[in-house]
N, C-alpha and C. Protein backbone atom coordinates (compact mmCIF):
# COMPACT_ATOMS: atom_id res chain seq x y z
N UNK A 1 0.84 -1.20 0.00
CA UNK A 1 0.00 0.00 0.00
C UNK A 1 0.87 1.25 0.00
N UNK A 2 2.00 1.09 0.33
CA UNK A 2 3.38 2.36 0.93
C UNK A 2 3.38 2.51 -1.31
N UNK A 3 3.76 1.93 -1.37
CA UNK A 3 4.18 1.86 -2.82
C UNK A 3 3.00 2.71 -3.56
N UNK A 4 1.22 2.10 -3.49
CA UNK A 4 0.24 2.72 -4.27
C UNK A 4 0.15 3.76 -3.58
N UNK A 5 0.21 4.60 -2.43
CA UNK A 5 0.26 5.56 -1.87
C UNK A 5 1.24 6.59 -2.50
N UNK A 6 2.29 6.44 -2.73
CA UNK A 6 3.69 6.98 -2.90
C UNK A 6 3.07 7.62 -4.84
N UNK A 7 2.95 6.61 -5.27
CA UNK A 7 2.72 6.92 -6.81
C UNK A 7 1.47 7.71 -7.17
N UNK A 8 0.23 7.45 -6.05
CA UNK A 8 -0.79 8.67 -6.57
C UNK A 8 -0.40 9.86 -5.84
N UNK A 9 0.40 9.76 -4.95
CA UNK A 9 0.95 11.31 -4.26
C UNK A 9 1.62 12.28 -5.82
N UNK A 10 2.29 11.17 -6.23
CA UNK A 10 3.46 11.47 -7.73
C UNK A 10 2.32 11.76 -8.72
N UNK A 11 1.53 11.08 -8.81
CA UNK A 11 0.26 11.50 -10.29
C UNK A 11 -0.35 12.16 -9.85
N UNK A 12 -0.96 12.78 -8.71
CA UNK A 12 -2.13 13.77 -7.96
C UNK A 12 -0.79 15.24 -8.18
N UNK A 13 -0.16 14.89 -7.76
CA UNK A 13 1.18 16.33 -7.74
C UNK A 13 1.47 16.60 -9.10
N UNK A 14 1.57 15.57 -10.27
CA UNK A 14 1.89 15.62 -11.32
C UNK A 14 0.89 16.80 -12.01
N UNK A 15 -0.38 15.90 -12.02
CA UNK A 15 -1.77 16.57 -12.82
C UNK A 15 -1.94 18.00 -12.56
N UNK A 16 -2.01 18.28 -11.22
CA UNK A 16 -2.32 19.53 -10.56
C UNK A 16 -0.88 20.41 -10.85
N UNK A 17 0.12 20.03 -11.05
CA UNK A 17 1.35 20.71 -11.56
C UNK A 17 1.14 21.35 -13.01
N UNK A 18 0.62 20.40 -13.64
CA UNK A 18 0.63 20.57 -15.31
C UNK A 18 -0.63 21.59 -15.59
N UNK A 19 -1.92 21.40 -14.79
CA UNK A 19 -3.26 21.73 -14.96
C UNK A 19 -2.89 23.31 -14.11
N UNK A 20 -2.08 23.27 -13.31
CA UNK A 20 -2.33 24.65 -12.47
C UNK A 20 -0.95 25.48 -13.23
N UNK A 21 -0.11 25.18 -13.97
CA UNK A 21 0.92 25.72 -14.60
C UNK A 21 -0.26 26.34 -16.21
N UNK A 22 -0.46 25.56 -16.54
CA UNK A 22 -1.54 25.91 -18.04
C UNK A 22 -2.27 26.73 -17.66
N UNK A 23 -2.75 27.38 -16.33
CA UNK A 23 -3.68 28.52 -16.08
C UNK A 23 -2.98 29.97 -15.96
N UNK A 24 -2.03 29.60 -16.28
CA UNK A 24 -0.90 30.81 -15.80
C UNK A 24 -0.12 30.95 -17.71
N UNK A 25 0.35 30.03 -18.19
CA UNK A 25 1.13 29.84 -18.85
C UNK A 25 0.54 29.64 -20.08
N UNK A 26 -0.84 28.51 -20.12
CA UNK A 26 -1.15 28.57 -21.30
C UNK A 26 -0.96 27.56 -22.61
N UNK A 27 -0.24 26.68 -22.19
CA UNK A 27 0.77 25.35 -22.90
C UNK A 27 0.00 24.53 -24.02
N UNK A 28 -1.50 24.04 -22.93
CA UNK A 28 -2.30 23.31 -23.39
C UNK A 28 -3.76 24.42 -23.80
N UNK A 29 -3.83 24.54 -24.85
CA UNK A 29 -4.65 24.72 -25.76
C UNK A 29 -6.42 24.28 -25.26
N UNK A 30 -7.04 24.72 -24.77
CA UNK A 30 -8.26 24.53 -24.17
C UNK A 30 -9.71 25.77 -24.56
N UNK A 31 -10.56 24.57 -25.57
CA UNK A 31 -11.65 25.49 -25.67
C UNK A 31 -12.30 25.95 -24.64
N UNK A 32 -13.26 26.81 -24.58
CA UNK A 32 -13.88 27.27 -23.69
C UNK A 32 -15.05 26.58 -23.79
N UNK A 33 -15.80 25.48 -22.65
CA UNK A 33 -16.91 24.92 -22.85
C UNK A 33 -18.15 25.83 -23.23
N UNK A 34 -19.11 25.13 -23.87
CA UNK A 34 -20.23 25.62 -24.06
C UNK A 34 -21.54 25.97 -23.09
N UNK A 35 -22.46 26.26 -22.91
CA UNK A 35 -23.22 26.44 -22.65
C UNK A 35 -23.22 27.20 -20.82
N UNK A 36 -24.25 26.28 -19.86
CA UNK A 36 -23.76 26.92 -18.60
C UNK A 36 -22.35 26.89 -18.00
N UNK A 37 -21.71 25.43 -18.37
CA UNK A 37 -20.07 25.52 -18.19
C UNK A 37 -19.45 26.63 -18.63
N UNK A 38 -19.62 27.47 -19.46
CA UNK A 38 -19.02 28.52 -20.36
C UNK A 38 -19.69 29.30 -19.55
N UNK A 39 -20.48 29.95 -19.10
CA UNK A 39 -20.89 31.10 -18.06
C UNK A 39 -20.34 31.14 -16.58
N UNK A 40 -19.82 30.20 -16.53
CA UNK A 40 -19.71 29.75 -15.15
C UNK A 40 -18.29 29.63 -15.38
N UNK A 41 -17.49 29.48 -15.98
CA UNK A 41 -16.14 29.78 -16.59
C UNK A 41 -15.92 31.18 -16.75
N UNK A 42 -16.88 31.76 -17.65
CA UNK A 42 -16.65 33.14 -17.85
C UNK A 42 -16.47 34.12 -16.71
N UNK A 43 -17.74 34.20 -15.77
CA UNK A 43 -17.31 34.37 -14.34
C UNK A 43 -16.53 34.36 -13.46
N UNK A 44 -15.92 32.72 -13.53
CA UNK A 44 -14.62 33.15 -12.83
C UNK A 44 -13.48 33.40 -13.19
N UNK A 45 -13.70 33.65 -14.92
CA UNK A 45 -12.02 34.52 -15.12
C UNK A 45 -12.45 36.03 -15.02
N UNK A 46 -13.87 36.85 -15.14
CA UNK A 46 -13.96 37.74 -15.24
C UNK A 46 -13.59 37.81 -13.41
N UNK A 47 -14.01 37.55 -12.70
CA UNK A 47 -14.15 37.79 -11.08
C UNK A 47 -12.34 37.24 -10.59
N UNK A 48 -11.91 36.74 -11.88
CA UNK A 48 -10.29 36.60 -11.19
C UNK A 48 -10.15 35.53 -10.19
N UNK A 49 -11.30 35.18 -9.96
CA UNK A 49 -11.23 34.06 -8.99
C UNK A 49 -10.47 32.72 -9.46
N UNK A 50 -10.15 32.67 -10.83
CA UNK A 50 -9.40 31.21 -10.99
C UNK A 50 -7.88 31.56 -10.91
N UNK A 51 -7.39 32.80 -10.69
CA UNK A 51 -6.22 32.89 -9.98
C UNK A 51 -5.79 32.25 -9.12
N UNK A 52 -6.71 32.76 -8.09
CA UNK A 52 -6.39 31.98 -6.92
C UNK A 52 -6.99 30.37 -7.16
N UNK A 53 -7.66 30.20 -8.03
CA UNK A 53 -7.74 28.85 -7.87
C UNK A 53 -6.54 27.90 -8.52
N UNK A 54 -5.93 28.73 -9.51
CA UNK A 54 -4.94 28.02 -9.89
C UNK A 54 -3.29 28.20 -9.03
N UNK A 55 -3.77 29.10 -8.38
CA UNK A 55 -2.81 28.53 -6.86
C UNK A 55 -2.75 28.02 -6.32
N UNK A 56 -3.81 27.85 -5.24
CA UNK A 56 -4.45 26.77 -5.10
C UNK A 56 -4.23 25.22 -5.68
N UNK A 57 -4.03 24.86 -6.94
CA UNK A 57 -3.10 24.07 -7.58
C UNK A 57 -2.45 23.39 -7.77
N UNK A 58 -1.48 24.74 -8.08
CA UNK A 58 0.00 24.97 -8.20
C UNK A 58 1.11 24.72 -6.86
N UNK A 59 1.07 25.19 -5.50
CA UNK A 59 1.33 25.41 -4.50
C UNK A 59 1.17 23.64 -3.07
N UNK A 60 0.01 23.59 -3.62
CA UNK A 60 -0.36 21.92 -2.80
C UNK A 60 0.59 20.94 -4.24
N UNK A 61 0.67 21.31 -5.21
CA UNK A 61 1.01 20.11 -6.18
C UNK A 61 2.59 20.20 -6.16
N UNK A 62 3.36 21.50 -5.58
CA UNK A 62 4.30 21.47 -5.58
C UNK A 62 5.15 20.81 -4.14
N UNK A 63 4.24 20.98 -2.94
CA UNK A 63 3.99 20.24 -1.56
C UNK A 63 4.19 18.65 -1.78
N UNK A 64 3.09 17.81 -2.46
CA UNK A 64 3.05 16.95 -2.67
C UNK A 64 4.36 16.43 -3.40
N UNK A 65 4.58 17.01 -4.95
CA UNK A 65 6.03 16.49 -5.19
C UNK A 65 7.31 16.27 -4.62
N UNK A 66 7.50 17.28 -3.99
CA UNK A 66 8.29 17.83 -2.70
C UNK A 66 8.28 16.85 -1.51
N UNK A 67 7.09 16.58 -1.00
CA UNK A 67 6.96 15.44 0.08
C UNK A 67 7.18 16.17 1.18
N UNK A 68 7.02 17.11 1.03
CA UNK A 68 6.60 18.21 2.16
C UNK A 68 5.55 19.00 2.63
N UNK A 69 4.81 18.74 3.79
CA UNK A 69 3.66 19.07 4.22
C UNK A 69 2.25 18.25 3.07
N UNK A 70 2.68 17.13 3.10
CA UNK A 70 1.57 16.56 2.23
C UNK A 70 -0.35 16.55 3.06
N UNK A 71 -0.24 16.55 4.00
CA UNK A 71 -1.84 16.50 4.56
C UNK A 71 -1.88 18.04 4.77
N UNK A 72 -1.33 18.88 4.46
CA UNK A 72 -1.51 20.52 4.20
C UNK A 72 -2.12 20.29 2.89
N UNK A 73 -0.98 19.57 2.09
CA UNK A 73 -1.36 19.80 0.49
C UNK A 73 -2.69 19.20 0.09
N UNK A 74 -3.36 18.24 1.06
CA UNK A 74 -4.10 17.22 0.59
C UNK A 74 -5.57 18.01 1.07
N UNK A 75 -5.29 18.74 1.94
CA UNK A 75 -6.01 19.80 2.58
C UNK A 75 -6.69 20.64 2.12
N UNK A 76 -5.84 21.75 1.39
CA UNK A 76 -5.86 22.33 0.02
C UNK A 76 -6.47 22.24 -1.04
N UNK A 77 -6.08 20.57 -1.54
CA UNK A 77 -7.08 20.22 -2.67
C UNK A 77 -8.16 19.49 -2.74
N UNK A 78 -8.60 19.37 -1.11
CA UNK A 78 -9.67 18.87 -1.05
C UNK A 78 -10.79 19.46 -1.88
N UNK A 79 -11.10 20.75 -1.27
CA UNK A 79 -11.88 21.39 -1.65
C UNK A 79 -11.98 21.84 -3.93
N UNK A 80 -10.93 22.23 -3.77
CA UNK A 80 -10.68 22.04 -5.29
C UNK A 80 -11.21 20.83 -6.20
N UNK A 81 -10.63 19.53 -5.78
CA UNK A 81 -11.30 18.27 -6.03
C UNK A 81 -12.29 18.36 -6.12
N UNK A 82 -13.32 18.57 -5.26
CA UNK A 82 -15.10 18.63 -5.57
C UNK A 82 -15.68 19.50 -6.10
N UNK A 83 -15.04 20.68 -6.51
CA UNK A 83 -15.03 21.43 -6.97
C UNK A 83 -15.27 21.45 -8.48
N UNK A 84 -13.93 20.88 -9.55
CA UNK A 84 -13.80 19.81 -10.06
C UNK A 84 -14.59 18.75 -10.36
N UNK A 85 -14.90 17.83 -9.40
CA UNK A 85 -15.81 16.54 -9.63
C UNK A 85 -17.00 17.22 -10.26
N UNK A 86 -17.65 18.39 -9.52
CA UNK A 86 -18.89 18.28 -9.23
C UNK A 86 -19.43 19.20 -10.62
N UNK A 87 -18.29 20.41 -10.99
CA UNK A 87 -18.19 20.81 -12.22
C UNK A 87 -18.62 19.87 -13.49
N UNK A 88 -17.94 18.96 -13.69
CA UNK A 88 -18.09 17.93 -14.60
C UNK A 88 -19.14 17.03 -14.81
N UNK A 89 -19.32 16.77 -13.54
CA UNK A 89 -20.23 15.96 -13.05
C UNK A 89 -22.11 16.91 -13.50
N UNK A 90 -22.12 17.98 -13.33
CA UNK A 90 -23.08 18.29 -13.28
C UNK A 90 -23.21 19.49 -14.97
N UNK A 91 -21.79 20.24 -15.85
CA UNK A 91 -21.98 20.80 -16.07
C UNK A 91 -21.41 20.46 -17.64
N UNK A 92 -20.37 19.87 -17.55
CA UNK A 92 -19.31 19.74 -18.53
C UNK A 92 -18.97 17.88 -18.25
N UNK A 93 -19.81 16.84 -18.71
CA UNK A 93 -19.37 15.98 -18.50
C UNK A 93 -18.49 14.93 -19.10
N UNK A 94 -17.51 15.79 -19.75
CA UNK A 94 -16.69 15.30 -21.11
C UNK A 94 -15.43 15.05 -20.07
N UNK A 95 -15.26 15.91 -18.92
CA UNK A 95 -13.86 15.89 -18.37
C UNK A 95 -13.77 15.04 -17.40
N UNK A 96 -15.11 14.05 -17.04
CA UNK A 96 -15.78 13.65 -15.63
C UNK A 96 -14.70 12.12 -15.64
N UNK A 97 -14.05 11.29 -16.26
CA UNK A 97 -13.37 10.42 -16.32
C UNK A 97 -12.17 11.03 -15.34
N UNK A 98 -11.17 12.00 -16.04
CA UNK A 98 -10.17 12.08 -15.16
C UNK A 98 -10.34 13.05 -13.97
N UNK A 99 -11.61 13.82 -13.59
CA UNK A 99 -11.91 13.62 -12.30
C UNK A 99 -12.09 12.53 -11.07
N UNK A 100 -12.72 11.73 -11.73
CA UNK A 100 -12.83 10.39 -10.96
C UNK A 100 -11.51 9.99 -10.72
N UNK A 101 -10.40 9.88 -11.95
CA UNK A 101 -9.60 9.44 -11.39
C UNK A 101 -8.65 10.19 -10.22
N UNK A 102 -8.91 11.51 -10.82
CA UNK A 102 -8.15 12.30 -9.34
C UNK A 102 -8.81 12.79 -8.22
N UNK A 103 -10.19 12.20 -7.69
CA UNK A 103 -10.44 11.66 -6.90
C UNK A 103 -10.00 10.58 -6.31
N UNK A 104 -9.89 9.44 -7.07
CA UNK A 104 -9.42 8.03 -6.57
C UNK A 104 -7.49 8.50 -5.80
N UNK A 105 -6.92 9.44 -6.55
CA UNK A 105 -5.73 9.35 -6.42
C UNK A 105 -5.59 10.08 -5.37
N UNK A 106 -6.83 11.14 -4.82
CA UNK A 106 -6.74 12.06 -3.78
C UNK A 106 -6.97 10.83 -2.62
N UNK A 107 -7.93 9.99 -2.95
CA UNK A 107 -8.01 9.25 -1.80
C UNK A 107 -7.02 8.20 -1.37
N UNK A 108 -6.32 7.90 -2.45
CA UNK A 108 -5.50 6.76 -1.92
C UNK A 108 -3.88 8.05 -1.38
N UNK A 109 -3.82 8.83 -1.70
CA UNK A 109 -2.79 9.79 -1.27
C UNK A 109 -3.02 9.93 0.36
N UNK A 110 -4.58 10.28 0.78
CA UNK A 110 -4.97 10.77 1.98
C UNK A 110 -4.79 9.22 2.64
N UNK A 111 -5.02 8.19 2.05
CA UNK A 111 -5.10 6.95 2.98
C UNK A 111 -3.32 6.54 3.50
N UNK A 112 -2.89 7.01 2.89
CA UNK A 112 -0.97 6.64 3.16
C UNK A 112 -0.78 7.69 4.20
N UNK A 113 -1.54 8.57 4.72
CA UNK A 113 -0.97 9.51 5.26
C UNK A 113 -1.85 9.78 6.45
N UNK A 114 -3.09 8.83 6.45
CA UNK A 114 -4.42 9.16 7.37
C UNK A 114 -4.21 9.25 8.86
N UNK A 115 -2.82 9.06 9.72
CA UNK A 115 -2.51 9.34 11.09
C UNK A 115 -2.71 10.30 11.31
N UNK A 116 -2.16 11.45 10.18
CA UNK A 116 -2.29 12.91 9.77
C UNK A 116 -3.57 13.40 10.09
N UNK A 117 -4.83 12.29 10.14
CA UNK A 117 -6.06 13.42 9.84
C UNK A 117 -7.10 12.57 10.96
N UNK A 118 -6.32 11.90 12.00
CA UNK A 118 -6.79 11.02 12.98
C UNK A 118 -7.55 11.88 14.18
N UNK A 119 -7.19 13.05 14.38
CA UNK A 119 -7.83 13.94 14.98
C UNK A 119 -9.04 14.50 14.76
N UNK A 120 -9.06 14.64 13.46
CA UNK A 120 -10.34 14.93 12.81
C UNK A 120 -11.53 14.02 13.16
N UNK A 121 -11.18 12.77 13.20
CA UNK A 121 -12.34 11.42 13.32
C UNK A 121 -12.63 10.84 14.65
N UNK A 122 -11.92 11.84 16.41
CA UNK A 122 -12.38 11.69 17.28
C UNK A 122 -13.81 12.18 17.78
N UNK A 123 -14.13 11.21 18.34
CA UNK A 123 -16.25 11.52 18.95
C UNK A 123 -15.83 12.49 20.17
N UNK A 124 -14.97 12.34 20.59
CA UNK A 124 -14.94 13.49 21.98
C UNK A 124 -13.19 14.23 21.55
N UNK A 125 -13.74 15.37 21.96
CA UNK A 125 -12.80 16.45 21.93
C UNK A 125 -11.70 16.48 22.81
């Protein structure tokens, strides 16, 4: 499990490296979806808000590669992740495959590291 842990830390850091570098940089070539996905896109580049989302990113994906502060980083992209999922899932469902998978990779990342988040899952304080 040390091993499948170790490698979606490496592909979860990877994706979010490449995907949060292209919001800045531009590399990969990406239409602008159609319909409510495309309004809801439009919005948040007009509101600047995918700045920070592509920090957001950029910053946990560079954590993760690094192997430094990984349940910070995992922290981070929690929220992004569903974010993501739920995008696809509900708006744009062309991208909804490799969400799932970086879901799966968020979870098996968080499971190598879950001592980290053992506090969280106590019934008494």
């Amino acid at each position: 499990m040390r091993v499948a842990g170790l490698t979606a830390r490496y592909l979860l850091g990877l994706i979010f490296l490449v995907f949060g570098a292209n919001g800045f940089l531009h590399f990969i070539p990406m239409p602008p979806p159609s319909g409510v996905a495309g309004q809801f896109m439009g919005a948040l580049f007009v509101s600047h808000v995918l700045v920070v989302v592509f920090l957001l990113e950029l910053i946990p994906a560079i954590l993760l590669l690094v192997g430094r502060y990984v349940p910070l980083a995992l922290l981070l992209l929690g929220p992004v992740i569903v974010n993501i999922f739920l995008f696809h899932a509900f708006m744009a469902p062309g991208g909804l495959p490799l969400a799932i998978v970086v879901v799966i990779l968020w979870v098996l990342t968080a499971w190598s590291v879950r001592p980290a988040f053992e506090g969280i899952f106590q019934t008494k304080a």
